[in-house]
C-alpha atoms as a PDB file:
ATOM      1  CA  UNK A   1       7.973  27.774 -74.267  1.00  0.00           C
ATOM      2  CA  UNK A   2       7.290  24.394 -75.524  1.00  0.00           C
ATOM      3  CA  UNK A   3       7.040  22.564 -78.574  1.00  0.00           C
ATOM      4  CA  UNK A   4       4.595  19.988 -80.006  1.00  0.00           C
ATOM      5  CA  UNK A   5       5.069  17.694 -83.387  1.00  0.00           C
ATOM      6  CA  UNK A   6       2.696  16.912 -85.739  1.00  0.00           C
ATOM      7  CA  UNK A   7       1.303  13.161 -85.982  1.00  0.00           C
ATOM      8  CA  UNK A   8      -1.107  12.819 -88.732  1.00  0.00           C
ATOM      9  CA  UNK A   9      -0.294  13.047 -92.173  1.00  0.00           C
ATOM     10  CA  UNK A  10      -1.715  16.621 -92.938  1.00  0.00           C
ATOM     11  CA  UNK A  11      -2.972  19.167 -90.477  1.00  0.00           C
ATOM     12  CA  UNK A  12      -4.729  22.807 -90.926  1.00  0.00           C
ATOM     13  CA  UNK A  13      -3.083  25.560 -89.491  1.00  0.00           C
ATOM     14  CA  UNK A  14      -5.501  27.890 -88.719  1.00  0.00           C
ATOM     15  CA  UNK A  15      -6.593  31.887 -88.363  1.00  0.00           C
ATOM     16  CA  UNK A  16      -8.929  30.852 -85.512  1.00  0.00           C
ATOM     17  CA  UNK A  17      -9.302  28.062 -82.805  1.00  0.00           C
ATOM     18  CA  UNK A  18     -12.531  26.957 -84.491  1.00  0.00           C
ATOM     19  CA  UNK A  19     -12.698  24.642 -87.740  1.00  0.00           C
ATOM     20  CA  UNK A  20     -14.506  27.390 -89.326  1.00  0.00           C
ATOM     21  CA  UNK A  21     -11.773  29.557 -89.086  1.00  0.00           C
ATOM     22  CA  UNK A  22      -9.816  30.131 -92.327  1.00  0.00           C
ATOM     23  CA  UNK A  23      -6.439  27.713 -93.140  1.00  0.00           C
ATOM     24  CA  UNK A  24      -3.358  29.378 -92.863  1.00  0.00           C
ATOM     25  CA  UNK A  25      -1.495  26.600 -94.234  1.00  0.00           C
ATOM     26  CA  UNK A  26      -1.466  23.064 -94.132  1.00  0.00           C
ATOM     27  CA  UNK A  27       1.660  21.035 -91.954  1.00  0.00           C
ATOM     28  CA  UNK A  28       3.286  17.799 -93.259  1.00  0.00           C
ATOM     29  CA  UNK A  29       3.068  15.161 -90.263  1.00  0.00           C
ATOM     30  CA  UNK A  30       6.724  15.330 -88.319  1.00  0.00           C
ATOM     31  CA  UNK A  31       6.540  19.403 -88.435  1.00  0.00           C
ATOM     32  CA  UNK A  32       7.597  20.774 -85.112  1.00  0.00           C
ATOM     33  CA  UNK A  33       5.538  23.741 -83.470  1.00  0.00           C
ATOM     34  CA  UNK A  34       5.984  26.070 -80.795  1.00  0.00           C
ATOM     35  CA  UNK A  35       3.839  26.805 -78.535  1.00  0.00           C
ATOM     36  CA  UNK A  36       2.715  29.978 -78.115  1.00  0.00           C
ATOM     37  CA  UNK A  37      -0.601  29.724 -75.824  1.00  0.00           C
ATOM     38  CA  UNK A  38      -3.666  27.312 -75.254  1.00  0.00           C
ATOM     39  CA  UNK A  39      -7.353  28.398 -75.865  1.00  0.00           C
ATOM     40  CA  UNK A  40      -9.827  24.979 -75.106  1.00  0.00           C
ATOM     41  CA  UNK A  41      -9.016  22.391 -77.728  1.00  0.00           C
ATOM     42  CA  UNK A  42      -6.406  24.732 -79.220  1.00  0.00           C
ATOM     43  CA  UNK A  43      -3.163  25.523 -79.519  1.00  0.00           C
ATOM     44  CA  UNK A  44      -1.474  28.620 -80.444  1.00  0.00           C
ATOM     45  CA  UNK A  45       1.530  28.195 -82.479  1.00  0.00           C
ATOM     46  CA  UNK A  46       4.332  29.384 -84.279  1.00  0.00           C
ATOM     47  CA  UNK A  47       6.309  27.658 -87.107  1.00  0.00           C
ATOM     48  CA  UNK A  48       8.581  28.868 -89.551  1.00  0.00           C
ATOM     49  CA  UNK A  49       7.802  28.051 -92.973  1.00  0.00           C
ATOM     50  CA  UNK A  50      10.918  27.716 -95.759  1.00  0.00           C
ATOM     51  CA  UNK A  51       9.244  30.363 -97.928  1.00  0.00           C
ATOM     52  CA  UNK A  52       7.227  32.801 -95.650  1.00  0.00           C
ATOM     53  CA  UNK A  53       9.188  32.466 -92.761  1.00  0.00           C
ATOM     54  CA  UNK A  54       7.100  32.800 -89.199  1.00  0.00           C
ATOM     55  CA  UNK A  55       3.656  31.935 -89.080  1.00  0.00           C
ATOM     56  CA  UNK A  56       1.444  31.843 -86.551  1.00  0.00           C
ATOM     57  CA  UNK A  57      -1.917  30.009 -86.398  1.00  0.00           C
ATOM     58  CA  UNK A  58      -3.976  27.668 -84.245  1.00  0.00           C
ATOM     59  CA  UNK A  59      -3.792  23.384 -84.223  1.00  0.00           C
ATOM     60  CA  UNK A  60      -6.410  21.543 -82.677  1.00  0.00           C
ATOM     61  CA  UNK A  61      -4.613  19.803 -79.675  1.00  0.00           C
ATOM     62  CA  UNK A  62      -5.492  15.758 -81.338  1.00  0.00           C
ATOM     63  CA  UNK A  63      -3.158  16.587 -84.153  1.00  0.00           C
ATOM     64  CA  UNK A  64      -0.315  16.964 -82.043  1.00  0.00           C
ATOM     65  CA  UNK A  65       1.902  15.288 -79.363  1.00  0.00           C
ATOM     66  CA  UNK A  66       5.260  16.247 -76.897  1.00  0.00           C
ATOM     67  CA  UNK A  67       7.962  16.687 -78.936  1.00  0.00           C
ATOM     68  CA  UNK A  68      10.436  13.895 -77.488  1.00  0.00           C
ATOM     69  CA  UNK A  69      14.161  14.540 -77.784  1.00  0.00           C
ATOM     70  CA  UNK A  70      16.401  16.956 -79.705  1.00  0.00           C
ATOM     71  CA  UNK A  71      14.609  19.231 -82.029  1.00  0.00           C
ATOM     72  CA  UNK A  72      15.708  18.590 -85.154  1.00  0.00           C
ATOM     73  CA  UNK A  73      19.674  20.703 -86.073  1.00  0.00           C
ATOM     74  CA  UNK A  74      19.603  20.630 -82.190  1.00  0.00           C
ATOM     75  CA  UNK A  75      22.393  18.685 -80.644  1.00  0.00           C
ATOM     76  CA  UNK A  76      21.116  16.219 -77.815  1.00  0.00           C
ATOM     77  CA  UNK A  77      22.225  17.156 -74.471  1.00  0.00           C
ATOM     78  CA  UNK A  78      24.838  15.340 -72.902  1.00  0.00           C
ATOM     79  CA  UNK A  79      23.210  12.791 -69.767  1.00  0.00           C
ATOM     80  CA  UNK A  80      25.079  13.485 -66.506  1.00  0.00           C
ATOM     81  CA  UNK A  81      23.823   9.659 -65.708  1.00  0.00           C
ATOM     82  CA  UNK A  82      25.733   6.779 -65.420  1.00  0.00           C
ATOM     83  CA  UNK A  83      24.626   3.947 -67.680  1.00  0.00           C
ATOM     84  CA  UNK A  84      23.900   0.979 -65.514  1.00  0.00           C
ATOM     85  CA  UNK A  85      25.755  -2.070 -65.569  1.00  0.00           C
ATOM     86  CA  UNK A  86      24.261  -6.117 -65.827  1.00  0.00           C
ATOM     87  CA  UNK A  87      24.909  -8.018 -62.430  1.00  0.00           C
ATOM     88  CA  UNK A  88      28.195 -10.092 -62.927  1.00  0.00           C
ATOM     89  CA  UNK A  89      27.754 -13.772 -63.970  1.00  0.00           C
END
């Protein structure tokens, strides 16, 4: 499972991976999806909505990107790295 973040200001969630295919509901830009399948230019998703709870629909693949980082309430995970240091003077 994966996720994928809106990045336009409004986007259609759909019935259907077609833009004839009714709107489900429409997703503010920063809503995070997860991915549920692909079909062409299409993703399947699932989101949960405040008042309906789950929903599932289809987003046309242009209107969203890799989520980077923590999902949002998600702690980041701790880096097992060690930051690098500057040369000395």
């Amino acid at each position: 499972m994966y996720k994928r973040q809106v990045i336009v200001s409004t986007a259609n969630l759909r019935q259907g991976p077609s833009l004839w295919s009714p709107i489900v509901t429409q997703l503010p830009k920063g809503t995070v999806l997860e991915v549920l399948g692909a079909e062409g230019d299409w993703y399947r998703v699932r989101w949960t909505d405040p008042m309906r709870g789950r929903v599932e629909g289809y987003i046309a693949r242009r209107l969203v990107t890799p989520l980077t980082g923590p999902t949002p309430g998600q702690a980041p995970t701790p880096s097992t790295e060690r930051p690098s240091l500057p040369p000395p003077p």
